[in-house]
C-alpha atoms as a PDB file:
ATOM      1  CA  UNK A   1     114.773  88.931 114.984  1.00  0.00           C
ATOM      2  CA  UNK A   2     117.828  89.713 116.857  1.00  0.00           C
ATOM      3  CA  UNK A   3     121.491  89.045 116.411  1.00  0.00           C
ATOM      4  CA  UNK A   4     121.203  85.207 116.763  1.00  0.00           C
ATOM      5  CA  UNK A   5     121.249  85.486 113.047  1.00  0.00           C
ATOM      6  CA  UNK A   6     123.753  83.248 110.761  1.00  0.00           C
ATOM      7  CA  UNK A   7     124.639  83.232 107.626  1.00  0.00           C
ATOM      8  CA  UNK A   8     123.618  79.927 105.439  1.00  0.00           C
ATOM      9  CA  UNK A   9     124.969  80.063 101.410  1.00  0.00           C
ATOM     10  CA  UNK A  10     124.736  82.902  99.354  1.00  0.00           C
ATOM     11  CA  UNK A  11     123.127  86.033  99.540  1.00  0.00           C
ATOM     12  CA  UNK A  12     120.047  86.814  98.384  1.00  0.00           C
ATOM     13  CA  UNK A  13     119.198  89.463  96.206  1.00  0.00           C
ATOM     14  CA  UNK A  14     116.304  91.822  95.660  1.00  0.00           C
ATOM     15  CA  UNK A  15     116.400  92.910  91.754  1.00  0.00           C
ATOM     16  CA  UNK A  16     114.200  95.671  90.038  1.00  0.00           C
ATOM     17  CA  UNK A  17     112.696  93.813  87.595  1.00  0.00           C
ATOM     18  CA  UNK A  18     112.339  96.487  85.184  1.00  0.00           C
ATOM     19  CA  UNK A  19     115.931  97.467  85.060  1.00  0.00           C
ATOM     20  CA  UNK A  20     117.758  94.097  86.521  1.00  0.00           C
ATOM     21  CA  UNK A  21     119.373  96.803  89.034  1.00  0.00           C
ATOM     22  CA  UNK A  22     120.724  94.604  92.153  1.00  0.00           C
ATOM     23  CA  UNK A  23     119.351  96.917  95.167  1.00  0.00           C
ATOM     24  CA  UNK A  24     119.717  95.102  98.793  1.00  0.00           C
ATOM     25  CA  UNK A  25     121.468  91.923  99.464  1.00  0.00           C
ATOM     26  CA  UNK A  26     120.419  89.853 102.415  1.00  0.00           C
ATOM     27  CA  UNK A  27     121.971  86.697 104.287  1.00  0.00           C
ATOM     28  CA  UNK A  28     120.342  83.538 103.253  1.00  0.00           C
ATOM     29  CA  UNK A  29     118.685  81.977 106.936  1.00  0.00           C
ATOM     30  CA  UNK A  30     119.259  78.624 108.249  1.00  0.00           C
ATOM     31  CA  UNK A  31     116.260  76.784 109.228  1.00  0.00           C
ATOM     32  CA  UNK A  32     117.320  77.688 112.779  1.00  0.00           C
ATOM     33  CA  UNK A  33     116.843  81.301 112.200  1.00  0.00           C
ATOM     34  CA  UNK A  34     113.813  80.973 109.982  1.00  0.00           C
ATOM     35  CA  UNK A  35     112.348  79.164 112.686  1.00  0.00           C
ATOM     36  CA  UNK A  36     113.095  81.276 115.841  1.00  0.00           C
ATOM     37  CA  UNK A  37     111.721  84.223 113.089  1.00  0.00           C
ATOM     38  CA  UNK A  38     108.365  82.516 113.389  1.00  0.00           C
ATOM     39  CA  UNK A  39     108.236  81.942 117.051  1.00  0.00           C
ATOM     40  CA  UNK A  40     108.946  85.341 117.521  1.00  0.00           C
ATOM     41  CA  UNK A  41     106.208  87.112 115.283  1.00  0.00           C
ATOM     42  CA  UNK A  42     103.833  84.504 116.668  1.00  0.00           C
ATOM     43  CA  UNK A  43     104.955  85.284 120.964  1.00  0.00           C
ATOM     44  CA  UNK A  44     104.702  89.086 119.776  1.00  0.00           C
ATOM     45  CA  UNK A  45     101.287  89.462 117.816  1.00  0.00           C
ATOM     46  CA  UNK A  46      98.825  88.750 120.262  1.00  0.00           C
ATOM     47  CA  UNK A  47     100.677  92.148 122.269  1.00  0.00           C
ATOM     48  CA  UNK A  48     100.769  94.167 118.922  1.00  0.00           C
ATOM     49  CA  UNK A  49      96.789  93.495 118.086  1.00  0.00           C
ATOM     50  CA  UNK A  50      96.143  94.533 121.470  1.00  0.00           C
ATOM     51  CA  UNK A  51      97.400  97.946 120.666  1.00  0.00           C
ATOM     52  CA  UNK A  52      95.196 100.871 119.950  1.00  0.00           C
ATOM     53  CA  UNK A  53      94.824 101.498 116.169  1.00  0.00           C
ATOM     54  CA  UNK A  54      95.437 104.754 117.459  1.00  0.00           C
ATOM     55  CA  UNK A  55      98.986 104.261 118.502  1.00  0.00           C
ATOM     56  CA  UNK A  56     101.714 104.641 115.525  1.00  0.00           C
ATOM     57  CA  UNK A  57     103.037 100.921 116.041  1.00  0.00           C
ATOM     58  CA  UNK A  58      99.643  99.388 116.733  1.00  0.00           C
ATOM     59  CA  UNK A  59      97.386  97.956 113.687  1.00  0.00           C
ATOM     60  CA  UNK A  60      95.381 100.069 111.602  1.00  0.00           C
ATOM     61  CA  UNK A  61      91.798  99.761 111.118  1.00  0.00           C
ATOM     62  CA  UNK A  62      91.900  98.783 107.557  1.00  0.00           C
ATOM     63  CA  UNK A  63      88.136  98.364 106.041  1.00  0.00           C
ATOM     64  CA  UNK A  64      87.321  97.257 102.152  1.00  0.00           C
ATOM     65  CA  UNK A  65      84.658  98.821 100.820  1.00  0.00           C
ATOM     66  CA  UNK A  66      81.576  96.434 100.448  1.00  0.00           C
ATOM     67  CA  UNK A  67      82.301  95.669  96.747  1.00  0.00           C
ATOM     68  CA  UNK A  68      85.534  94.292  97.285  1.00  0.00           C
ATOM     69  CA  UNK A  69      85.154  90.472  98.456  1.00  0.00           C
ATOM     70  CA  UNK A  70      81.781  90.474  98.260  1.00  0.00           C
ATOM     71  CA  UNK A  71      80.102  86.905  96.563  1.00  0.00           C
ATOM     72  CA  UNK A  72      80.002  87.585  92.815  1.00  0.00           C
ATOM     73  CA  UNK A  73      81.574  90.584  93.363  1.00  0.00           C
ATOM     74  CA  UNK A  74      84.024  91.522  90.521  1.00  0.00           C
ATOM     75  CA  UNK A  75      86.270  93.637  92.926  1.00  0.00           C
ATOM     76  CA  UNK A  76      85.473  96.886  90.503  1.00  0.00           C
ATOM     77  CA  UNK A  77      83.332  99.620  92.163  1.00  0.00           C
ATOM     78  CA  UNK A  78      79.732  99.485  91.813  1.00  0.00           C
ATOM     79  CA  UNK A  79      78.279 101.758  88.639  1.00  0.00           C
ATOM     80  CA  UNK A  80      77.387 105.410  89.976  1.00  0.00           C
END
């Protein structure tokens, strides 16, 4: 996003659960910005996939080991 961003209502807040601490406020979007958001991430990604995995802002080659997703598979590693 860029600075075409406004403002819409209150804040919104990002809490620590654990302590209730209020860490980061943000601006609450209007639909407008929420939807020129989208449009954006969806013009940009088919440039950012095309990236090496190599290169620091590209994607990462991200594998699951076989036990994870597999049908009937619990997601727990296989016994040794």
């Amino acid at each position: 996003m860029d600075a075409h961003v406004t403002a819409q209502g209150s804040p919104i807040a990002t809490v620590n659960p654990y302590t209730g601490e209020r860490l980061r406020e943000f601006p609450a979007l209007s639909a407008e910005d929420v939807g020129r958001a989208i449009d954006a991430a969806h013009c940009s990604f088919p440039n950012w996939r095309a990236r090496s995995t190599a290169d620091p802002g590209g994607p990462r080659a991200t594998r699951r080991p076989a036990h994870v997703g597999a049908q009937g598979g619990t997601g727990a590693p296989p016994d040794p």
